[in-house]
C-alpha atoms as a PDB file:
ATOM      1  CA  UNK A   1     -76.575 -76.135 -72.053  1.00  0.00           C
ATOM      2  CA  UNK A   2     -75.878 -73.120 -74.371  1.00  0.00           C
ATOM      3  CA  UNK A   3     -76.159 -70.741 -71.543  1.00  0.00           C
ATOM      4  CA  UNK A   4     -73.715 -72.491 -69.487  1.00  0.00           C
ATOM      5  CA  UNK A   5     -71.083 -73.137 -72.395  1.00  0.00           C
ATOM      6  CA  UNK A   6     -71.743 -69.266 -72.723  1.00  0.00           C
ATOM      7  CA  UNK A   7     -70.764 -68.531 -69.487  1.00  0.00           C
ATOM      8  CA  UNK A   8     -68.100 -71.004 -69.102  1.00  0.00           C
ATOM      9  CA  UNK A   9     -66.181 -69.416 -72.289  1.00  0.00           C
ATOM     10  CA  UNK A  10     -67.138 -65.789 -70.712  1.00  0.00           C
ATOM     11  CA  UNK A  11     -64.979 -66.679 -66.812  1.00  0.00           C
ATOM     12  CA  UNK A  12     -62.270 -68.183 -69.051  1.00  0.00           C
ATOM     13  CA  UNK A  13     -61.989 -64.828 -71.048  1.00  0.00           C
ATOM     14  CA  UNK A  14     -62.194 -62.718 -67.979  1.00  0.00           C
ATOM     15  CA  UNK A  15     -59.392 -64.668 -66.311  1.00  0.00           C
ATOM     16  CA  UNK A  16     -57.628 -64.237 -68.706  1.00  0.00           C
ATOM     17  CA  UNK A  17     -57.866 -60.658 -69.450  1.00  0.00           C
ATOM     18  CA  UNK A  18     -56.740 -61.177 -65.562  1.00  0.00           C
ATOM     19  CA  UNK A  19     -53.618 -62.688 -66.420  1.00  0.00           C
ATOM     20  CA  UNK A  20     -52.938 -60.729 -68.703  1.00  0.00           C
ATOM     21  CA  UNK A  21     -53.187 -57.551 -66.310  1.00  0.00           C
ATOM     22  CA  UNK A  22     -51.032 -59.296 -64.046  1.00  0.00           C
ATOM     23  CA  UNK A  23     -48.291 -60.361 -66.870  1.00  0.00           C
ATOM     24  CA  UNK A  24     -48.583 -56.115 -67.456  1.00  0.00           C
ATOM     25  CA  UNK A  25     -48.048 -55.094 -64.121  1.00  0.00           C
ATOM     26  CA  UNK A  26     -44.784 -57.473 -63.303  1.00  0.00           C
ATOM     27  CA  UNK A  27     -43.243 -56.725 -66.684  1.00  0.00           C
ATOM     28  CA  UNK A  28     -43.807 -52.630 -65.778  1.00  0.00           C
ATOM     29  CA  UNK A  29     -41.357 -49.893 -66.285  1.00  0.00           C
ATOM     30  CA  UNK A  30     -38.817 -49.421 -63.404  1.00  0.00           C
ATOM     31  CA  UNK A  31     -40.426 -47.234 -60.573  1.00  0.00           C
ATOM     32  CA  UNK A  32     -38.806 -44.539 -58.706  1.00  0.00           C
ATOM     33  CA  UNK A  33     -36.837 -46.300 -55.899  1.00  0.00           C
ATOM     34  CA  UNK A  34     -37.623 -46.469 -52.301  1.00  0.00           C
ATOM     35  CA  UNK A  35     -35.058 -45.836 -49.651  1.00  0.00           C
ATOM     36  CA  UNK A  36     -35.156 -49.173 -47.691  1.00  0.00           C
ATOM     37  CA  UNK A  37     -35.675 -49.577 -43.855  1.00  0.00           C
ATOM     38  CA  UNK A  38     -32.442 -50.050 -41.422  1.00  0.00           C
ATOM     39  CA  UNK A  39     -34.106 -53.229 -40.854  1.00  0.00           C
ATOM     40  CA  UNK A  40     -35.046 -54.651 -43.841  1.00  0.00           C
ATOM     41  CA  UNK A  41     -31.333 -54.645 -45.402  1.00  0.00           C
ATOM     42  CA  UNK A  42     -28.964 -56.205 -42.752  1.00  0.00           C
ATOM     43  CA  UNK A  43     -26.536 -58.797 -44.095  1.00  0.00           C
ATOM     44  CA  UNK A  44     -27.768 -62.273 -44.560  1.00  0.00           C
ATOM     45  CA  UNK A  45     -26.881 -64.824 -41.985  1.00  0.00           C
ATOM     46  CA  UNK A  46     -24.630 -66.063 -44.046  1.00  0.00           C
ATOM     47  CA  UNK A  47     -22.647 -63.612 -44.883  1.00  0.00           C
ATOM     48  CA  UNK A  48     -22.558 -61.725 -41.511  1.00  0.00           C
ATOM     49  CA  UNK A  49     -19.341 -60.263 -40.156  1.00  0.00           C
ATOM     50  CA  UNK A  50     -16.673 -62.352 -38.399  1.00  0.00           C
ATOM     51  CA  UNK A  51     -13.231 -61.390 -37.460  1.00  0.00           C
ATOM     52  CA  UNK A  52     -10.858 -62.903 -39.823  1.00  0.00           C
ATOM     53  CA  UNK A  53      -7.441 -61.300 -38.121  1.00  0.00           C
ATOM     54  CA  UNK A  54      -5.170 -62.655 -40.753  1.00  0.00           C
ATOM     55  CA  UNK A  55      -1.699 -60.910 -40.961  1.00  0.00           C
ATOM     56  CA  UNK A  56      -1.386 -59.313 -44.610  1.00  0.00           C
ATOM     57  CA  UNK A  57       1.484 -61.875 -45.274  1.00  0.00           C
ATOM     58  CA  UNK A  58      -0.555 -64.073 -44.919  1.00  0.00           C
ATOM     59  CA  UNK A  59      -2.996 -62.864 -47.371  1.00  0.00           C
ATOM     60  CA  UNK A  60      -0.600 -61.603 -49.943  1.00  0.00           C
ATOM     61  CA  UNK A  61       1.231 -65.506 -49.857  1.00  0.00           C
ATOM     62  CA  UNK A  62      -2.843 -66.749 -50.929  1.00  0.00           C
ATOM     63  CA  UNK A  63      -2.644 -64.072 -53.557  1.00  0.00           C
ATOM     64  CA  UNK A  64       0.867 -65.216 -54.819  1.00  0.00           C
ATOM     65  CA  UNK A  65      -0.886 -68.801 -55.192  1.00  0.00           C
ATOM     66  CA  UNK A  66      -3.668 -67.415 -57.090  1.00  0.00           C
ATOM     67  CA  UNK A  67      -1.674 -65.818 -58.946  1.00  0.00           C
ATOM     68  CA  UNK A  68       1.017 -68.675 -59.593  1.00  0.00           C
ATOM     69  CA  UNK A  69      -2.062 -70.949 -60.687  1.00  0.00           C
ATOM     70  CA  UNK A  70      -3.362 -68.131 -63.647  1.00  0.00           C
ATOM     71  CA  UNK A  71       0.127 -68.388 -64.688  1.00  0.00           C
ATOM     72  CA  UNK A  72       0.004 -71.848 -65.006  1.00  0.00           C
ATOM     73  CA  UNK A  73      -3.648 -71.377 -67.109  1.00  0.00           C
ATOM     74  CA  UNK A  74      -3.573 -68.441 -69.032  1.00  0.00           C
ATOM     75  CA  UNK A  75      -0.026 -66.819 -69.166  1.00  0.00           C
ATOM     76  CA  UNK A  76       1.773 -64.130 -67.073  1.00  0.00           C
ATOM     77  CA  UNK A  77       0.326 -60.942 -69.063  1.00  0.00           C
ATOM     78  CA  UNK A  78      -3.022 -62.393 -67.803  1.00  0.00           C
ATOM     79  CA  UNK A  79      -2.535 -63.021 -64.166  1.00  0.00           C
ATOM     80  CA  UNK A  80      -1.829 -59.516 -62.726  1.00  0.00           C
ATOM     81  CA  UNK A  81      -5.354 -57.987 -61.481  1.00  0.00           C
ATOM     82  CA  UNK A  82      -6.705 -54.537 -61.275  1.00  0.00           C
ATOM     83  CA  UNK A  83      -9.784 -52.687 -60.772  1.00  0.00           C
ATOM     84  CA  UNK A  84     -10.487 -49.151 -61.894  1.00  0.00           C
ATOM     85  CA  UNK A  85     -10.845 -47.027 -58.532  1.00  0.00           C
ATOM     86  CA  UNK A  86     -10.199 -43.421 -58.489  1.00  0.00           C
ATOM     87  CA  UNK A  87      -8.144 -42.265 -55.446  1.00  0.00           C
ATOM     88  CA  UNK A  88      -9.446 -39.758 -52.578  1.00  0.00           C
ATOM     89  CA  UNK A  89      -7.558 -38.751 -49.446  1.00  0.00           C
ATOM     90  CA  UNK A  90      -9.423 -37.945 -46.285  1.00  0.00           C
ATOM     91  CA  UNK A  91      -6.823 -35.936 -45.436  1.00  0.00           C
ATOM     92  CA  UNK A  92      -7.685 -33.148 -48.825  1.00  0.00           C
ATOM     93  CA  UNK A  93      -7.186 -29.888 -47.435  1.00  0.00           C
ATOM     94  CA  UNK A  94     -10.703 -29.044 -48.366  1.00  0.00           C
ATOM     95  CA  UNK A  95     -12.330 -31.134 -46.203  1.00  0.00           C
ATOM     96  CA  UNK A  96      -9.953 -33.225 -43.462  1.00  0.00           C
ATOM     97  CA  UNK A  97     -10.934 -30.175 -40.648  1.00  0.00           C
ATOM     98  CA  UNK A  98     -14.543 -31.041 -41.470  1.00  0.00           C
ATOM     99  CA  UNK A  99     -17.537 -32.600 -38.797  1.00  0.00           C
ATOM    100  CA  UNK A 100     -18.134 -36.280 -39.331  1.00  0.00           C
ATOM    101  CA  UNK A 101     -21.492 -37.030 -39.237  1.00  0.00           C
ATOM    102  CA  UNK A 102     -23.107 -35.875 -35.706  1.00  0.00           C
ATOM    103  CA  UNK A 103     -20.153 -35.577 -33.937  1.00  0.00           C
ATOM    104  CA  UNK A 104     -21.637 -34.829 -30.542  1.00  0.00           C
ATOM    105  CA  UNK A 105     -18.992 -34.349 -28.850  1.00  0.00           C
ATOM    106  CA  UNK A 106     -16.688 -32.171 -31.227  1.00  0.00           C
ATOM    107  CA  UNK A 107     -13.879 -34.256 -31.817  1.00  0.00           C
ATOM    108  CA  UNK A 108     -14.446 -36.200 -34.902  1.00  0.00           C
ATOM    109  CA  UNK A 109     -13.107 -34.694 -38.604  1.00  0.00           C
ATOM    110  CA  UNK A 110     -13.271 -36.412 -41.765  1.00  0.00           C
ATOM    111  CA  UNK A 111      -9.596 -36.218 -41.427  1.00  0.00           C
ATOM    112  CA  UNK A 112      -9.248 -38.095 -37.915  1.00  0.00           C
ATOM    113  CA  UNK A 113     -12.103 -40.744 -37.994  1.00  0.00           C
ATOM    114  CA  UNK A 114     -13.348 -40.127 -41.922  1.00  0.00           C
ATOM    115  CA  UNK A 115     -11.857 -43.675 -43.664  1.00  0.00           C
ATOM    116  CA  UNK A 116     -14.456 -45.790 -44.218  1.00  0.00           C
ATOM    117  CA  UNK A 117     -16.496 -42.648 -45.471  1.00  0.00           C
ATOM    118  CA  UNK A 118     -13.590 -41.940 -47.584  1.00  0.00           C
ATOM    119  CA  UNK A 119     -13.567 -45.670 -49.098  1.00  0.00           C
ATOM    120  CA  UNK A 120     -17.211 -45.428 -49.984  1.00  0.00           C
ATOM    121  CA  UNK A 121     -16.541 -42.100 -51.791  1.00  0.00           C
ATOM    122  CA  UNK A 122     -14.366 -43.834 -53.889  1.00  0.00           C
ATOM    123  CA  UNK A 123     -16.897 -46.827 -54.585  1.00  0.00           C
ATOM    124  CA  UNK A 124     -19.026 -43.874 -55.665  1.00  0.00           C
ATOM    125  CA  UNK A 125     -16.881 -42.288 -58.210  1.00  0.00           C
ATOM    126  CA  UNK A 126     -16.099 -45.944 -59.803  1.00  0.00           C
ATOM    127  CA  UNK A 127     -20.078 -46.006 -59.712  1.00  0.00           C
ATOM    128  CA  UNK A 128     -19.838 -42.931 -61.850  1.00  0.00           C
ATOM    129  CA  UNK A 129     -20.783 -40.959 -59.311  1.00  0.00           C
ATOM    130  CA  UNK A 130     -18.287 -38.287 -60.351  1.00  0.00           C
ATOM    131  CA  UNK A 131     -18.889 -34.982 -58.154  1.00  0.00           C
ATOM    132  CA  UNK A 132     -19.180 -37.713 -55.116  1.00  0.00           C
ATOM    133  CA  UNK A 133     -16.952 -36.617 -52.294  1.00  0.00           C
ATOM    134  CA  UNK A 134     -16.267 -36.561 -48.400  1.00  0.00           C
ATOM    135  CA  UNK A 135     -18.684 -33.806 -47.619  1.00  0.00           C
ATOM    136  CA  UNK A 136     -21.343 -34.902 -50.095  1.00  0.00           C
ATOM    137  CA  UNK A 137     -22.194 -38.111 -48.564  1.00  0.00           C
ATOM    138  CA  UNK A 138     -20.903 -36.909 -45.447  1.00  0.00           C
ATOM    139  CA  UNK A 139     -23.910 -34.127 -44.983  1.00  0.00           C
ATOM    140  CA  UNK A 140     -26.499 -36.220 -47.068  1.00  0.00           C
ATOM    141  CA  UNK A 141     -30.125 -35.828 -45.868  1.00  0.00           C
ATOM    142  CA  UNK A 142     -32.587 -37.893 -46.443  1.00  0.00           C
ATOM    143  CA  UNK A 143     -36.370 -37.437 -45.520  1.00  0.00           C
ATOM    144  CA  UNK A 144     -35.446 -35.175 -42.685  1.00  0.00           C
ATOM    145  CA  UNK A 145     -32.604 -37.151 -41.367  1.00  0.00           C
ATOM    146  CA  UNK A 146     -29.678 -35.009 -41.212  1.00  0.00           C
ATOM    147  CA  UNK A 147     -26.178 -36.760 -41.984  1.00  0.00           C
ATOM    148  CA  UNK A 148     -27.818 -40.172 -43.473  1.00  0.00           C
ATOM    149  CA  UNK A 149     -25.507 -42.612 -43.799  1.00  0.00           C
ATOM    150  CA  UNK A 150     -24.350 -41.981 -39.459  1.00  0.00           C
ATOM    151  CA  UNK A 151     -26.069 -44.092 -36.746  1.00  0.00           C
ATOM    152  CA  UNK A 152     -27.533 -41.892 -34.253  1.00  0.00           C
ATOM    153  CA  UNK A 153     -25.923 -43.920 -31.266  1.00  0.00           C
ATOM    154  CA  UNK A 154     -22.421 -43.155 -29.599  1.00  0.00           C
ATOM    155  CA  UNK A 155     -20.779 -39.865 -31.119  1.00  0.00           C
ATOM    156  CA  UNK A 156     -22.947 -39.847 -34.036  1.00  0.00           C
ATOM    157  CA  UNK A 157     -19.770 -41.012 -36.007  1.00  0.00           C
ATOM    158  CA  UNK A 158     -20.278 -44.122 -37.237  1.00  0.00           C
ATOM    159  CA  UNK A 159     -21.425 -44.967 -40.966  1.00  0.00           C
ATOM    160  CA  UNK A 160     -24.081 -47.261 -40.880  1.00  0.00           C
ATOM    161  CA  UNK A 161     -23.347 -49.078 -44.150  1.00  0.00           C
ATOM    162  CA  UNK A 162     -26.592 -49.658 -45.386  1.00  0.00           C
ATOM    163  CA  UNK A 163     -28.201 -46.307 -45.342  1.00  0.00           C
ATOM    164  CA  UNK A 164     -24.604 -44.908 -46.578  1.00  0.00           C
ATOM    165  CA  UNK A 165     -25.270 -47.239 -49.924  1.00  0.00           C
ATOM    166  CA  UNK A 166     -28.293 -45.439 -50.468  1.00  0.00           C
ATOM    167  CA  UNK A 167     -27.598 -42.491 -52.050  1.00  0.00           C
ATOM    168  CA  UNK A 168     -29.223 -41.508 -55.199  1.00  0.00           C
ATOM    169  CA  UNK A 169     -31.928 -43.289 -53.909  1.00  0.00           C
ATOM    170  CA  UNK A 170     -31.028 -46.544 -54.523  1.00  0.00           C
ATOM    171  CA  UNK A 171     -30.490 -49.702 -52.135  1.00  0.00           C
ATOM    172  CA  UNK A 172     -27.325 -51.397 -52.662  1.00  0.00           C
ATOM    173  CA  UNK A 173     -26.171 -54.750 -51.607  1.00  0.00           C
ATOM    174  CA  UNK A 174     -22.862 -55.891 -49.415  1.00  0.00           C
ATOM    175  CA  UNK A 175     -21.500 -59.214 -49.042  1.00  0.00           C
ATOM    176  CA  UNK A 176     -19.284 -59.978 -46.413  1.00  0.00           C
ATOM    177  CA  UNK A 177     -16.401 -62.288 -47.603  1.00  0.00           C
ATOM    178  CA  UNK A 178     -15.550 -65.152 -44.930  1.00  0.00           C
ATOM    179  CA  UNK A 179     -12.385 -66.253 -46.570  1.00  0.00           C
ATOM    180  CA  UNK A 180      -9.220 -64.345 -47.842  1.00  0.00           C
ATOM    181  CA  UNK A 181      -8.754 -66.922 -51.076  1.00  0.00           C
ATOM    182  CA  UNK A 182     -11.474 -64.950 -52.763  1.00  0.00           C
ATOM    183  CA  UNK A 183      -9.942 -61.865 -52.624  1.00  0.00           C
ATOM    184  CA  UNK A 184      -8.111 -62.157 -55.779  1.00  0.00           C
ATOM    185  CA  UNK A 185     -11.960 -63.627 -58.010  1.00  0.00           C
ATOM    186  CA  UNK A 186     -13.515 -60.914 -56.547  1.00  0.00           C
ATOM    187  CA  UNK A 187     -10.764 -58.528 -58.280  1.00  0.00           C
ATOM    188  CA  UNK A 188     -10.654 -60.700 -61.077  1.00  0.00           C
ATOM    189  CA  UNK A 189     -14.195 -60.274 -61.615  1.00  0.00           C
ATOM    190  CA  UNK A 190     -14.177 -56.101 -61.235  1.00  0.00           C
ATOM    191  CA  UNK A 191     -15.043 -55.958 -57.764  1.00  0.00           C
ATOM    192  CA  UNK A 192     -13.076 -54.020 -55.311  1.00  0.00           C
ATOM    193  CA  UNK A 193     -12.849 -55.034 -51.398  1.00  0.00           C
ATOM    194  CA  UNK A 194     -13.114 -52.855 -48.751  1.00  0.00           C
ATOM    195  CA  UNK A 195     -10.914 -54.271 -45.871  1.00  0.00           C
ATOM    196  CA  UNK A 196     -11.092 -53.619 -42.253  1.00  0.00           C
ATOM    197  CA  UNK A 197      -7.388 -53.547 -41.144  1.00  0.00           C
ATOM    198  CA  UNK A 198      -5.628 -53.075 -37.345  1.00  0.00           C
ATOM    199  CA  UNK A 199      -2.091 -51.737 -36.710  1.00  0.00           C
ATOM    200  CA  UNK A 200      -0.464 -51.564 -33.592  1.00  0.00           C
ATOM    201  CA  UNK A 201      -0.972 -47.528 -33.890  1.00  0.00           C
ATOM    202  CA  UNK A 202      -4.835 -47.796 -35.610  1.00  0.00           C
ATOM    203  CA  UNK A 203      -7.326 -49.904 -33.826  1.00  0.00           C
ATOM    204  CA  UNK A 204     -10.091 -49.742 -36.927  1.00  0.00           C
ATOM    205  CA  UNK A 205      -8.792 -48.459 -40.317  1.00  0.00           C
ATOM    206  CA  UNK A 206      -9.852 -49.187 -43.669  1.00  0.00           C
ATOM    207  CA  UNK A 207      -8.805 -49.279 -46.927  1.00  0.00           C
ATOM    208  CA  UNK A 208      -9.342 -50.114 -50.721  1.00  0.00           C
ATOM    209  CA  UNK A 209      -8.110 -53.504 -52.336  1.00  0.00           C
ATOM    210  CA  UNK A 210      -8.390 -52.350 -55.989  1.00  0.00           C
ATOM    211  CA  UNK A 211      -4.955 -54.586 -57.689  1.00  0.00           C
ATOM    212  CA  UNK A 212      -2.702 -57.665 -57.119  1.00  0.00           C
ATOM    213  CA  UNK A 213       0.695 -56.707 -58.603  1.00  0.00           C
ATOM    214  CA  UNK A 214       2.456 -60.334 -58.648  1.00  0.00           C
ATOM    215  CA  UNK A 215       3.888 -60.232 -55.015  1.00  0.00           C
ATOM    216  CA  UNK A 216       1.598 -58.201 -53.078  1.00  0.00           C
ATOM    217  CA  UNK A 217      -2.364 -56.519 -52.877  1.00  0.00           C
ATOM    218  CA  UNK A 218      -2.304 -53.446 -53.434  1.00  0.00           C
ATOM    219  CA  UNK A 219      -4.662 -50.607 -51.639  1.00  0.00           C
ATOM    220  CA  UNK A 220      -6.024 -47.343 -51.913  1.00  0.00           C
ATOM    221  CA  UNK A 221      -5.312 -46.171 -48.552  1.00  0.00           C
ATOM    222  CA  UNK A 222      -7.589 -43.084 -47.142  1.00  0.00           C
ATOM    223  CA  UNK A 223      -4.709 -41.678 -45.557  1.00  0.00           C
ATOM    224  CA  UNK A 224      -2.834 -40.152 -48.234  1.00  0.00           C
ATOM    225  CA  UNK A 225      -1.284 -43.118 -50.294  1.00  0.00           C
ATOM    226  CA  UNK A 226      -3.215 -43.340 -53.304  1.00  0.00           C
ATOM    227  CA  UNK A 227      -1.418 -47.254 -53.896  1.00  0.00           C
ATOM    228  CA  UNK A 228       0.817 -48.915 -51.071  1.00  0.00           C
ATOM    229  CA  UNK A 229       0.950 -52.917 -50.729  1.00  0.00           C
ATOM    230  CA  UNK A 230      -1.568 -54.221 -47.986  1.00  0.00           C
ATOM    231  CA  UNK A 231      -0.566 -54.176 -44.209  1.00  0.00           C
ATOM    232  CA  UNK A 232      -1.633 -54.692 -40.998  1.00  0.00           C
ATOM    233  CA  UNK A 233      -4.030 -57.235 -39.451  1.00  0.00           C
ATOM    234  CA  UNK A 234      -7.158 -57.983 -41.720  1.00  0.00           C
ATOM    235  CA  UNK A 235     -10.175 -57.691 -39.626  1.00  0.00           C
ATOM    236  CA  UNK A 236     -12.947 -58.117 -42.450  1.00  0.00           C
ATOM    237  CA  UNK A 237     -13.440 -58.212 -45.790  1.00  0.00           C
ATOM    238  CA  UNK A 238     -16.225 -56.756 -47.933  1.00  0.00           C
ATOM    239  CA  UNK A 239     -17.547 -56.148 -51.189  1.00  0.00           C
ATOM    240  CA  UNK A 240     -20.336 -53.099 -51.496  1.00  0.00           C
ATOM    241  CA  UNK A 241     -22.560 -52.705 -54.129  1.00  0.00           C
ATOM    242  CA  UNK A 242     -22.617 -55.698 -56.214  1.00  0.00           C
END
């Protein structure tokens, strides 16, 4: 009977010494991060890319409501919004002439085709990332893969968003926002939103929503404006890295 009392007190101790080790290993220091597979960090069903194609009158008259109702709640010195975003210009001198990514077929320049690269950037240096620029994420490698953050397919052009949010080694989430209400929370709440605009001269172009100025959203536009109100047709709407 004193044998198995013995041994009955010795499995409890050894499990747990067991969950104790296990306790350890979850609460461990952080670990040097893993660049995460193409495959493993596509958007959640949920939150998947649809075409919105709302005018920007449209979208400024839902941020004149928002704005109307914070009034109303907390005063008008409190219902302007603004995020900190510093301002680059694909078209800089130093680097519009530049490749983008691949380019297999010699025709695409950060200053032509170079926006959403240029939008990132900018996410990057509000990051803190403060030597980011065009070139720098545009010519990242990563374990052997020249130009990173560019699909292979097509011209070799094209950011694939995922891999672009990796530098620094680091995965970094993106949200995809299905309704243009939430623009102004998502400034409210320090988040900038990268939106996918058309024109009747610019089939794809994007741009920064970083402020909402009473009357209009304001952007950091790629192509030389460091603030203009928001125009165009609104394609999509997302939010990287939160």
């Amino acid at each position: 009977m004193k044998g198995k009392a013995f041994l009955l007190v010795l499995l409890i101790a050894v499990g747990a010494a067991l969950w104790l080790a296990g306790c350890d290993h979850q609460e461990a220091g952080p670990v040097a991060p893993v660049a995460v597979e193409q495959s493993e960090i596509l958007p959640d069903e949920s939150e998947a890319f649809s075409e919105l194609n709302i005018s920007a009158e449209e979208v400024n008259a839902a941020g004149q409501l928002a704005y109307q109702e914070q009034v109303r709640e907390n005063g008008e010195k409190n219902a302007c919004v603004s995020v900190y975003l510093p301002y680059v210009s694909q078209l800089d001198s130093r680097w519009k002439n530049q490749s983008l990514g691949y380019n297999y077929n010699g025709t695409s320049t950060i200053g032509n085709q170079g926006c959403y690269l240029t939008c990132l950037v900018m996410l990057y240096q509000k990051w803190g990332y403060s030597s980011m620029t065009p070139p720098v994420l545009n010519n990242w490698s990563y374990q052997g893969q020249a130009h990173y953050a560019f699909s292979t397919s097509g011209n070799g052009d094209l950011i694939y968003y995922p891999q672009a949010l990796q530098y620094g080694y680091m995965s970094r989430p993106t949200r995809f926002i299905s309704s243009y209400n939430l623009i102004y929370n998502e400034l409210a709440a320090g988040r900038p939103v990268v939106a996918q605009i058309r024109t009747a001269t610019m089939p794809s172009h994007f741009v920064v929503i970083y402020a909402f100025n009473g009357t209009s959203y304001l952007v950091r536009d790629p192509l030389g404006q460091s603030s203009r109100p928001l125009y165009g047709t609104i394609v999509s709407l997302r939010v990287h890295g939160v």
